[in-house]
Structure formats: structure tokens, C-alpha cells
N, C-alpha and C. Protein backbone atom coordinates (compact mmCIF):
# COMPACT_ATOMS: atom_id res chain seq x y z
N UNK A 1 81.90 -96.49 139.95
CA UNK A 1 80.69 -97.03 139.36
C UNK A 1 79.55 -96.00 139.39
N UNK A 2 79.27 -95.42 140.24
CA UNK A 2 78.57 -94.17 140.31
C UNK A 2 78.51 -93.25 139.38
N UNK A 3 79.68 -92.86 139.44
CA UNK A 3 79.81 -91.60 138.27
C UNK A 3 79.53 -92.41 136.72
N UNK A 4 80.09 -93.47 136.35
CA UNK A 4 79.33 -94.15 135.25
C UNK A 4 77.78 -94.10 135.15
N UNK A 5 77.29 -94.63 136.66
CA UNK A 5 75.41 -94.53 136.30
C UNK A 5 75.13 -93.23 135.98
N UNK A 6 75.97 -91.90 136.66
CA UNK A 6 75.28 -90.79 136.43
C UNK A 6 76.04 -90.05 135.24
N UNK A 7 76.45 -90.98 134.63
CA UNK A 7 76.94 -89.95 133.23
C UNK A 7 76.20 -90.88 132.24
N UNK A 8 75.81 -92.51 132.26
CA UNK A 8 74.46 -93.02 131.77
C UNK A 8 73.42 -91.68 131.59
N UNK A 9 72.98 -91.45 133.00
CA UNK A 9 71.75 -91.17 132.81
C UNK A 9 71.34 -89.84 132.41
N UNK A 10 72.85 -89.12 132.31
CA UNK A 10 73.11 -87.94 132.01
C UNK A 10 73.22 -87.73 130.60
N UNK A 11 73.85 -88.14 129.86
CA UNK A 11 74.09 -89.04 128.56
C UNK A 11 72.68 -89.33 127.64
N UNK A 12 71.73 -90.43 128.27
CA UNK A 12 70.36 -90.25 128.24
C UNK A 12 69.46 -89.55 127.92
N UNK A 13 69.52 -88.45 129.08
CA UNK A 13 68.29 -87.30 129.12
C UNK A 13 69.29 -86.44 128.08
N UNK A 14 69.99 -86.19 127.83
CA UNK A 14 70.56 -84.96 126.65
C UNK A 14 70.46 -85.91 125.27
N UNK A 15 70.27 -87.12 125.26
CA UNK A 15 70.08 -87.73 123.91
C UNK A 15 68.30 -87.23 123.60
N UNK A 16 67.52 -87.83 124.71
CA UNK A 16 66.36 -87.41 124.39
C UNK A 16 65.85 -85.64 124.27
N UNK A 17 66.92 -85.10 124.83
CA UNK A 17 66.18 -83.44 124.30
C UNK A 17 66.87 -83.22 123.38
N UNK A 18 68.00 -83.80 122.74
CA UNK A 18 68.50 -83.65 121.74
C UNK A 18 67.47 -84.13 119.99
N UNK A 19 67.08 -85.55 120.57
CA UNK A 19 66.61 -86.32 119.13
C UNK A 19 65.35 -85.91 119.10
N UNK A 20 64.31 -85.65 120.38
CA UNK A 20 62.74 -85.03 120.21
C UNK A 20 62.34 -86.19 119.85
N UNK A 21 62.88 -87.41 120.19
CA UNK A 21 61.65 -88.78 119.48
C UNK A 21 61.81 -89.82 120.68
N UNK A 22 60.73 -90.41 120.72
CA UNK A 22 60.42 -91.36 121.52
C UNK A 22 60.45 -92.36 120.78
N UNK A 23 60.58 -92.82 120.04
CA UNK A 23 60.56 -94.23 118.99
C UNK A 23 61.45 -95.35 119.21
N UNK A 24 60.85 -96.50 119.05
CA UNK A 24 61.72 -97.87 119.52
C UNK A 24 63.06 -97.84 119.04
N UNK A 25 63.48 -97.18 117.76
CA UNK A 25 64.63 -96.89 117.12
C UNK A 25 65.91 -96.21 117.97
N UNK A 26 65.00 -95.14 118.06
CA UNK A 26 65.75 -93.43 118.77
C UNK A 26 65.94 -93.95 120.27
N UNK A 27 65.40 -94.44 121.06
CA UNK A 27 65.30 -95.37 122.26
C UNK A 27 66.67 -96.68 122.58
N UNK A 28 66.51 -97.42 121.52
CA UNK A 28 67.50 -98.53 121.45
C UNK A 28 68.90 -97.30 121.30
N UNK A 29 69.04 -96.14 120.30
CA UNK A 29 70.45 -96.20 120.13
C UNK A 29 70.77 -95.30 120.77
N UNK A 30 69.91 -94.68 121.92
CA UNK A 30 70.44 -93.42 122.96
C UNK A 30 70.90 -94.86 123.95
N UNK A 31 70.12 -95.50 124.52
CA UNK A 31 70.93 -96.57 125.40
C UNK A 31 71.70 -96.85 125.33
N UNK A 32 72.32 -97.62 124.05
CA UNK A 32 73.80 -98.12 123.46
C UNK A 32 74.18 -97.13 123.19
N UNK A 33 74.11 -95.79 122.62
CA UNK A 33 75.58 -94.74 122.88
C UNK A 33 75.63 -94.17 124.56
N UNK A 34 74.03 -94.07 125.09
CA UNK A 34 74.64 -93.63 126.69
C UNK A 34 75.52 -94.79 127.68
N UNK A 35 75.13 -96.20 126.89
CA UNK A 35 76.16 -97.17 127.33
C UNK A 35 77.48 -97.12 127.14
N UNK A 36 77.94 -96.96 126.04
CA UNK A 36 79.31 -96.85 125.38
C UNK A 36 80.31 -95.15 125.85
N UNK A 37 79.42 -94.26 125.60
CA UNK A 37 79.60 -93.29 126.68
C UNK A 37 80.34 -93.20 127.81
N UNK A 38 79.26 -93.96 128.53
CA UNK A 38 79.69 -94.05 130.84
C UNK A 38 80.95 -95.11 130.48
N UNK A 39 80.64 -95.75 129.80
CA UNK A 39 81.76 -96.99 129.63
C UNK A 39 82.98 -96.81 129.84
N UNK A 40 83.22 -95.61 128.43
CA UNK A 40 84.23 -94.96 128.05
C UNK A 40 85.25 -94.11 128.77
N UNK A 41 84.37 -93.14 129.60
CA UNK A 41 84.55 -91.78 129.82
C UNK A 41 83.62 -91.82 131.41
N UNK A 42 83.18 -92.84 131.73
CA UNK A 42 82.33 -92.93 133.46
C UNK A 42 83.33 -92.20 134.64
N UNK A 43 84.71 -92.84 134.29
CA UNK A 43 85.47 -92.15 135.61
C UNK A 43 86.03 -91.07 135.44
N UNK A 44 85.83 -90.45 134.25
CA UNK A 44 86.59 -88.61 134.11
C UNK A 44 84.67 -87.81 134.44
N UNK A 45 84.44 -88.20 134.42
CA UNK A 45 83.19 -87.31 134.81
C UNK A 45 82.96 -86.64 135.82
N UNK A 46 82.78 -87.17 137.17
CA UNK A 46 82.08 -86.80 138.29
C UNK A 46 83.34 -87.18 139.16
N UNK A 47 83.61 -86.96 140.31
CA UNK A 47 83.56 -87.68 141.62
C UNK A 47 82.93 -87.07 142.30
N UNK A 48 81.73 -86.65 142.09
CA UNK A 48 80.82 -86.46 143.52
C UNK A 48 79.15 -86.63 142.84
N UNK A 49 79.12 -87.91 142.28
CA UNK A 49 77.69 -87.66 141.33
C UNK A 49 76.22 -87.56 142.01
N UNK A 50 76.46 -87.74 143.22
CA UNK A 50 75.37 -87.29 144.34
C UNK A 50 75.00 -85.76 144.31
N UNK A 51 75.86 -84.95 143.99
CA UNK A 51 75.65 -83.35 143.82
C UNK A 51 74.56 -83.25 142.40
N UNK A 52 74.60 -84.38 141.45
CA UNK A 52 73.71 -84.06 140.02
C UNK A 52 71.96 -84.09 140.55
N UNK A 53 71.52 -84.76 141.96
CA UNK A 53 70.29 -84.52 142.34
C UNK A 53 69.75 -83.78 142.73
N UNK A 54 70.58 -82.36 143.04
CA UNK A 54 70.31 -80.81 143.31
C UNK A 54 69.94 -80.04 142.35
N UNK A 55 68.37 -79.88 142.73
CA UNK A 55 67.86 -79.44 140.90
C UNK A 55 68.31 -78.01 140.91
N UNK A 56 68.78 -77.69 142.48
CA UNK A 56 69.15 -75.73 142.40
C UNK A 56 70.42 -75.67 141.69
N UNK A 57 71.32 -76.39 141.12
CA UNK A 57 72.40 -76.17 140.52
C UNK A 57 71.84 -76.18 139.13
N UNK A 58 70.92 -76.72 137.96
CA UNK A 58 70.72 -76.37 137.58
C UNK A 58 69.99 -75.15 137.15
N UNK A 59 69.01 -74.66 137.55
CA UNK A 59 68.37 -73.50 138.04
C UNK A 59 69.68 -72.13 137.50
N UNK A 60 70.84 -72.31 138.57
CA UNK A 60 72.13 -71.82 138.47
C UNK A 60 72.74 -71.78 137.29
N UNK A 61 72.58 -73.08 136.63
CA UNK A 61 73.56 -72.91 135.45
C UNK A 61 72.76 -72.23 134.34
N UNK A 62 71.40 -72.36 134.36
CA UNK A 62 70.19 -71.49 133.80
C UNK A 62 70.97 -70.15 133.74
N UNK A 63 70.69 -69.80 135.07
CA UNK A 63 71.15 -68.17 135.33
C UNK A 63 72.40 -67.51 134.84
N UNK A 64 73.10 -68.64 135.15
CA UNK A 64 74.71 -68.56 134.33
C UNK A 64 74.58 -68.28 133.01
N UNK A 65 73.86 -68.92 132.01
CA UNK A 65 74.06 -68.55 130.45
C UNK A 65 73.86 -66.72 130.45
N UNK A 66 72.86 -66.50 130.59
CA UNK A 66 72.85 -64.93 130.32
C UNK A 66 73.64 -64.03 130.88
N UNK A 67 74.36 -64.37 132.19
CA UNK A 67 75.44 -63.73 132.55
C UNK A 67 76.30 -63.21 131.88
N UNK A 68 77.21 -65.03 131.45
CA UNK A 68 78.04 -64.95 130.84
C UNK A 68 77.70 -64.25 129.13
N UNK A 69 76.60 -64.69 128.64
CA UNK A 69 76.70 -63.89 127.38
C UNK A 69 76.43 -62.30 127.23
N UNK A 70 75.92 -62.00 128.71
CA UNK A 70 75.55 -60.40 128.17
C UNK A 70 77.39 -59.96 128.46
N UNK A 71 78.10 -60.62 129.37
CA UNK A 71 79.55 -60.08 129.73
C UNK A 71 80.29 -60.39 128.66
N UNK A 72 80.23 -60.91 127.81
CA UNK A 72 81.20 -61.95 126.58
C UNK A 72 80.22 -60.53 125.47
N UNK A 73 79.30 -60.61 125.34
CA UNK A 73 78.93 -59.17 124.50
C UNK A 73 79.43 -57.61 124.66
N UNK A 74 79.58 -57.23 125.84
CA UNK A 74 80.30 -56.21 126.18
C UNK A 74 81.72 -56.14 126.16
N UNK A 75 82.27 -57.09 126.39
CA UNK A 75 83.89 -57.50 126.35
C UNK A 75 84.03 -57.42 124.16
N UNK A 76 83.34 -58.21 123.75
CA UNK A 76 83.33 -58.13 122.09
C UNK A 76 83.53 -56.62 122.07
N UNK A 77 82.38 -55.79 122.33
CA UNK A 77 82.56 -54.30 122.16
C UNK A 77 83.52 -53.56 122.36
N UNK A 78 83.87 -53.85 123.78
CA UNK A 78 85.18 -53.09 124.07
C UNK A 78 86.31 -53.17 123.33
N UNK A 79 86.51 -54.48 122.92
CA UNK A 79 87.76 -54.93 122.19
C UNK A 79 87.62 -54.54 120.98
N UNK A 80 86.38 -54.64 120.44
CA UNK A 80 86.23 -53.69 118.89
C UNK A 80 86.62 -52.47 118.89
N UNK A 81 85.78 -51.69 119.95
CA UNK A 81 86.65 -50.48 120.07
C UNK A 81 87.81 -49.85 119.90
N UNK A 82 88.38 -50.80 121.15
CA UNK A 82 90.01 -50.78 121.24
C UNK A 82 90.68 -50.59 119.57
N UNK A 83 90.17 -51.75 119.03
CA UNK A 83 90.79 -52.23 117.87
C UNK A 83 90.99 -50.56 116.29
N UNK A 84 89.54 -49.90 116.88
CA UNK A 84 88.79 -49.65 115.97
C UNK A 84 90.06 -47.76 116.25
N UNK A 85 89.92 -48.12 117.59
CA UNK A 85 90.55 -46.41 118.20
C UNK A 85 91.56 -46.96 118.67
N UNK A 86 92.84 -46.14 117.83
CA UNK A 86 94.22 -46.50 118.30
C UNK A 86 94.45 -45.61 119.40
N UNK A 87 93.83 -44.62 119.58
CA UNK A 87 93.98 -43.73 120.57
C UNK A 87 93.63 -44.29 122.22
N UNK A 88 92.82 -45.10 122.45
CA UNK A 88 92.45 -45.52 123.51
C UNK A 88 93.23 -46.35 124.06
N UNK A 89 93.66 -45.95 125.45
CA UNK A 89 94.52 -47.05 125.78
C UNK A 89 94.80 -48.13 125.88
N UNK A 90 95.77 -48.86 125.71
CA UNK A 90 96.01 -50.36 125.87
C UNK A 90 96.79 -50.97 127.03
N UNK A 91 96.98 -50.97 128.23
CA UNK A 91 97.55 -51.39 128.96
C UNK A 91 97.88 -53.42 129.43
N UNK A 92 98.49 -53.47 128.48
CA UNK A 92 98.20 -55.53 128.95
C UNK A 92 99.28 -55.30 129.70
N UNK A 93 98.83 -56.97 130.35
CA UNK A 93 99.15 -57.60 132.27
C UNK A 93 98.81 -58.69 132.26
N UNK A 94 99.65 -59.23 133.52
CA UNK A 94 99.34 -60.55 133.97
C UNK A 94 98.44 -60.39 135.11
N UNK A 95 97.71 -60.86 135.34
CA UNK A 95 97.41 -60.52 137.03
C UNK A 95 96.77 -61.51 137.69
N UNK A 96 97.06 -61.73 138.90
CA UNK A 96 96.74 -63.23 139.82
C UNK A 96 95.31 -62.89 140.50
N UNK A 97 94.38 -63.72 140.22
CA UNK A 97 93.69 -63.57 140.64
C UNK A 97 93.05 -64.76 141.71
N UNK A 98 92.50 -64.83 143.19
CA UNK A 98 92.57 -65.82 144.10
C UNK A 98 90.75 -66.43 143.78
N UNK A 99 90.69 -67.30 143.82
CA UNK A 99 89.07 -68.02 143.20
C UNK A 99 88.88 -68.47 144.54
N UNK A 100 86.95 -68.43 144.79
CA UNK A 100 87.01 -69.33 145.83
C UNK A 100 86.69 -70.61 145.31
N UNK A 101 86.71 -71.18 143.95
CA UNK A 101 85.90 -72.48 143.89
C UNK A 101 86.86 -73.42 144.48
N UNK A 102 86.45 -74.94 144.51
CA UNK A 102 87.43 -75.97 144.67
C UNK A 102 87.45 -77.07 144.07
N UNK A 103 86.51 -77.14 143.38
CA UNK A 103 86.26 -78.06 142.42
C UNK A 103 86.67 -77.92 140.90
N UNK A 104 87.25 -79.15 140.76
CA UNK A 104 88.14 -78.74 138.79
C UNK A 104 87.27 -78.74 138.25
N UNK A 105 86.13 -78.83 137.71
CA UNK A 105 84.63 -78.56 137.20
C UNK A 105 85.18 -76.83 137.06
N UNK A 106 84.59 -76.57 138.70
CA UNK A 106 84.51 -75.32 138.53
C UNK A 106 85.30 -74.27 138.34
N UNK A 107 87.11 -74.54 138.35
CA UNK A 107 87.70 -74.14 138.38
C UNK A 107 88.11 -73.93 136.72
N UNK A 108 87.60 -75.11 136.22
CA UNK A 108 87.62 -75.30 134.79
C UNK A 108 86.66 -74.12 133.88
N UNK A 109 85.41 -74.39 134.67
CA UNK A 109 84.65 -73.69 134.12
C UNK A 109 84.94 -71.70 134.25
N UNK A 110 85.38 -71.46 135.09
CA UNK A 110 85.79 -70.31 135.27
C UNK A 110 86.85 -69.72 134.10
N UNK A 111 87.92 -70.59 133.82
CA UNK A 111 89.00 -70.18 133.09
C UNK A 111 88.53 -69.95 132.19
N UNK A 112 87.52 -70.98 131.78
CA UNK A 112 86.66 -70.75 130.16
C UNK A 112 86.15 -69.75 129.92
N UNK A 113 85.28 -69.24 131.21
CA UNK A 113 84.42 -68.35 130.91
C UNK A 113 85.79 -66.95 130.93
N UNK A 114 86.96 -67.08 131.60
CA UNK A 114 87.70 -65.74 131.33
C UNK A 114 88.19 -65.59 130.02
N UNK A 115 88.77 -66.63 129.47
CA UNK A 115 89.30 -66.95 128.14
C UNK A 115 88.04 -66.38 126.96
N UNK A 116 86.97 -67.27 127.09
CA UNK A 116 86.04 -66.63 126.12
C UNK A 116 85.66 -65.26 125.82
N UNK A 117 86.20 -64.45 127.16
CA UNK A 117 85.38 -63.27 127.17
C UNK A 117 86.79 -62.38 126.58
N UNK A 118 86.55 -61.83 125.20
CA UNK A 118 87.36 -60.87 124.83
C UNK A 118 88.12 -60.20 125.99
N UNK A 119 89.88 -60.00 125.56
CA UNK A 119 90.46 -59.48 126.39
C UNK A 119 91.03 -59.55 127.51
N UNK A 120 90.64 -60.78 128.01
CA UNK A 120 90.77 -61.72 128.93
C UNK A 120 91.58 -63.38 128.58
N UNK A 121 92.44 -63.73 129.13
CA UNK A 121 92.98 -65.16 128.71
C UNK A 121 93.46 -65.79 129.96
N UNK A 122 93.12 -66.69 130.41
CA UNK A 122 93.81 -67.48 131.55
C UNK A 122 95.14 -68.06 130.94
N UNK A 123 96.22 -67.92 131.57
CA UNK A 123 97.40 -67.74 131.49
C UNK A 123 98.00 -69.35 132.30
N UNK A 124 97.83 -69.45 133.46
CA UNK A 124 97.88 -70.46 134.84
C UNK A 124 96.92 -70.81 135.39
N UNK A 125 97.37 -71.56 136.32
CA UNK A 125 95.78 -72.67 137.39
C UNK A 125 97.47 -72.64 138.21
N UNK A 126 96.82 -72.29 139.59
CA UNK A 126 97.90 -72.64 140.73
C UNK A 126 96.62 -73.33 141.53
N UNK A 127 95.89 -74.55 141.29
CA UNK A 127 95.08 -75.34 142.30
C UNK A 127 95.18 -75.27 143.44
N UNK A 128 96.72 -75.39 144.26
CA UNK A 128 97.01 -76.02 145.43
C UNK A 128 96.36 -74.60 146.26
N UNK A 129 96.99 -73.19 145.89
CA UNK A 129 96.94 -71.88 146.54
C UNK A 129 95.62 -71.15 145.94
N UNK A 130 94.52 -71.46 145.23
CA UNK A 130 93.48 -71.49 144.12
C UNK A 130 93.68 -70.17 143.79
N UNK A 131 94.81 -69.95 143.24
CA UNK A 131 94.88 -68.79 142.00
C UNK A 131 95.32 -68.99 140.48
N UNK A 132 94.29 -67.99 140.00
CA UNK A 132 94.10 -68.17 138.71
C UNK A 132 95.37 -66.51 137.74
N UNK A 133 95.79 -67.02 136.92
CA UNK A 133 96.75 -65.96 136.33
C UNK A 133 95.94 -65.71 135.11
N UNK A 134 95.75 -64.34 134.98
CA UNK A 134 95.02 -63.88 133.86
C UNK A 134 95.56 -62.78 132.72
N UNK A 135 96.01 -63.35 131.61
CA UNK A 135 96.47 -62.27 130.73
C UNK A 135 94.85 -61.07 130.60
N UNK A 136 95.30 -59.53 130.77
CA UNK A 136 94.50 -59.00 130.65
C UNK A 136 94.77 -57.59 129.77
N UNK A 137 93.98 -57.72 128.95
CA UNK A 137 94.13 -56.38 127.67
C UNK A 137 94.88 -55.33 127.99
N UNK A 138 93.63 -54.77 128.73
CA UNK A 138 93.94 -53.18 129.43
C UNK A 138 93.89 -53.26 130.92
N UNK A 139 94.86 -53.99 131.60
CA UNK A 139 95.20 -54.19 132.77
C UNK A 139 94.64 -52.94 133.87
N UNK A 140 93.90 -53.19 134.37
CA UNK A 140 93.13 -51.61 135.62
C UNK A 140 94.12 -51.85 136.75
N UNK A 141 94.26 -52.63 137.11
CA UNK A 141 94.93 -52.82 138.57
C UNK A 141 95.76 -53.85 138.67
N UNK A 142 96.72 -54.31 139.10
CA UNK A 142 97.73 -55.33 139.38
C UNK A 142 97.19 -55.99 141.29
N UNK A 143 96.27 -55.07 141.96
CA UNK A 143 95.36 -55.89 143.02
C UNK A 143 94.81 -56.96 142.85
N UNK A 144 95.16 -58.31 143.73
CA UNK A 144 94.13 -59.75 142.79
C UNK A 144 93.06 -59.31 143.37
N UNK A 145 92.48 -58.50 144.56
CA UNK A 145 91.07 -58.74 144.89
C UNK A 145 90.32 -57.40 143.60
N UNK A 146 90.54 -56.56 143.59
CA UNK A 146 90.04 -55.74 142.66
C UNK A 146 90.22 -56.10 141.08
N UNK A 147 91.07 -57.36 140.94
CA UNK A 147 91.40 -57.79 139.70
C UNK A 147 90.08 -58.98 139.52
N UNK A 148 90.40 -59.56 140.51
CA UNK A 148 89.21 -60.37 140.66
C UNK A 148 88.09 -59.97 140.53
N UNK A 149 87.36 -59.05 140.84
CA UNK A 149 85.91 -58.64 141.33
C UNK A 149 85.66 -57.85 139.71
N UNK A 150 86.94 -57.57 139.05
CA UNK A 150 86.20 -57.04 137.37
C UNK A 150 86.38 -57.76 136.96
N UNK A 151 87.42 -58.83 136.69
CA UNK A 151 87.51 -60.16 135.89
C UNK A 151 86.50 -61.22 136.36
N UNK A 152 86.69 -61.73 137.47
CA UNK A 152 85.64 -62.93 137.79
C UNK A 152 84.70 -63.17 138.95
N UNK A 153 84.33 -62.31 139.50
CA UNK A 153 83.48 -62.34 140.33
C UNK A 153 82.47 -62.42 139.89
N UNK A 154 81.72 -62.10 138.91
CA UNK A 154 80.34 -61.93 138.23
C UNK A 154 80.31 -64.00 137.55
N UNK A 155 81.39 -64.18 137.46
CA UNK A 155 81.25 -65.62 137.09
C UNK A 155 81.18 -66.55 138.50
N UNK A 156 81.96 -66.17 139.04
CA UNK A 156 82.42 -66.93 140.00
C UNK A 156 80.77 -67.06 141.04
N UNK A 157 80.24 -66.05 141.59
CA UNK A 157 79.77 -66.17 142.56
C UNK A 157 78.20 -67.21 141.67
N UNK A 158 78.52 -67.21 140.62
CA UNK A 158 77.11 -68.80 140.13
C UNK A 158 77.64 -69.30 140.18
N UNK A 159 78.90 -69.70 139.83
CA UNK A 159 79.33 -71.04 139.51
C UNK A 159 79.81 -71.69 140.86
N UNK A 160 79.73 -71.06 141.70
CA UNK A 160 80.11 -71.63 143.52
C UNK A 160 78.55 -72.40 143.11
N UNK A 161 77.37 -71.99 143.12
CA UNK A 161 76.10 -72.40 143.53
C UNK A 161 76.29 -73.81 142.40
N UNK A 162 77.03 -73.87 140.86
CA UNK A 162 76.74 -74.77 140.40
C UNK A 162 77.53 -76.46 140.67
N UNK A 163 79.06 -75.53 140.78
CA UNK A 163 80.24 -76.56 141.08
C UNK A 163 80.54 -77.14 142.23
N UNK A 164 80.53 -76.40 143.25
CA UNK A 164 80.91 -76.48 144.92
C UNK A 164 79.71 -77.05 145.70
């Protein structure tokens, strides 16, 4: 029941920065879709909706956007490159990489952010042992900690502050 109120009220506040209107109209039908919403979809949301009152995780996920897009811009480049110069090497790999998150949020959110970023594809989720398998372009190292720390450490260490 929880995670329903807080995907209500979550639901809610993104209707209103979404529509920009306060009007009896715009009002009535953010309620009835943030109703129909939590209704729907209340228990895949959260199980821990007490963590959504920590305004420092947002703050975090703030910080997170530019991360991830200045790294998802440089990864575009490289791979253009690659594409552009047959001469430059290509080395693809699998490589395991160990996450500290523990949360499927965040574990979720990680894969995305490897997948999105040119050159990079999450491959596996081993949850139980929290390693992540990563198809990788030009493979540097077959080490998960040095695989880790160029693939996902730059994601990982916000998204502990947002997910965990």
C-alpha cells in the first residue's frame, strides 16, 4: 500500500511539472490518471518508498544526468572514429564486471547507462554474486576491477547515493 501512495504522489508532482497548469480541469485528470497509475503499477514500483523522502538522492540524480551525457558523448565519438578509421583497433570482449549496488533500481539503472553508452552492451545480471557481463568494443583488459573502474565506476559511484 505504500509504494501505491508513493507512486500516487510521484505520478502527481511529474503530472504537474509536466502540464504547467493549475486549473480545475488539469487538477481533476492528474488525480484520476495518478489514481489509475498507483492502481495499476503501485506494487512494481518501490519496495522501500520511505527512501523517496531523501531530497539528497535527488540532488544525485541531478548530478547523474551530466555525467552520464558528457560519457555517452565521448563514447558516440570514439565509436565514430572507430567506424570512420579502419585502422584503429578493434578488440571486442565479454568482461565481468562486480557492482556494488543492491538494489534492482539500481542495478537496472546501471545496465542502461552501460548499454546506452556506445560500445558498451550489458550482456548478463548475475544478482545473487552482483556481477554484471559486459559486451565491450575494444576490450582494454579482461580484469573485472580495472574493467569496472573504465566501464562503470563513473556511473556507479552516483547511483549508490541514488538507489542504495
Amino acid at each position: 500500500m505504500k509504494s501505491r501512495i508513493a507512486l500516487f504522489i510521484f505520478a502527481l508532482i511529474l503530472w504537474f511539472l509536466l502540464s504547467w497548469s493549475v486549473d480545475v480541469p488539469h487538477i481533476i485528470l492528474g488525480v484520476v490518471t495518478s489514481i489509475i497509475v498507483a492502481a495499476l503499477t503501485g506494487d512494481l514500483f518501490t519496495k522501500n518508498p520511505h527512501k523517496f523522502i531523501k531530497i539528497s538522492r535527488y540532488f544525485w540524480f541531478i548530478v547523474y544526468i551530466p555525467v552520464f551525457a558528457w560519457a555517452m558523448l565521448k563514447a558516440n565519438i570514439d565509436v565514430a572514429i572507430r567506424l570512420l578509421s579502419p585502422k584503429l583497433p578493434i578488440n571486442p570482449g565479454v568482461v565481468k564486471i562486480k557492482t556494488k549496488l543492491k538494489s534492482e533500481t539500481g542495478i537496472t539503472f546501471l545496465c542502461n547507462s552501460i548499454t546506452l553508452t556506445p560500445g558498451t552492451t550489458t550482456v548478463d545480471v548475475d544478482k545473487e554474486n552482483g556481477y554484471i557481463y559486459v559486451h565491450w568494443l575494444n576490450c582494454k583488459t579482461q580484469d573485472p576491477d580495472e574493467a569496472a573502474k573504465q566501464i562503470a565506476e563513473k556511473y556507479e559511484k552516483i547511483l549508490i547515493k541514488v538507489f542504495d
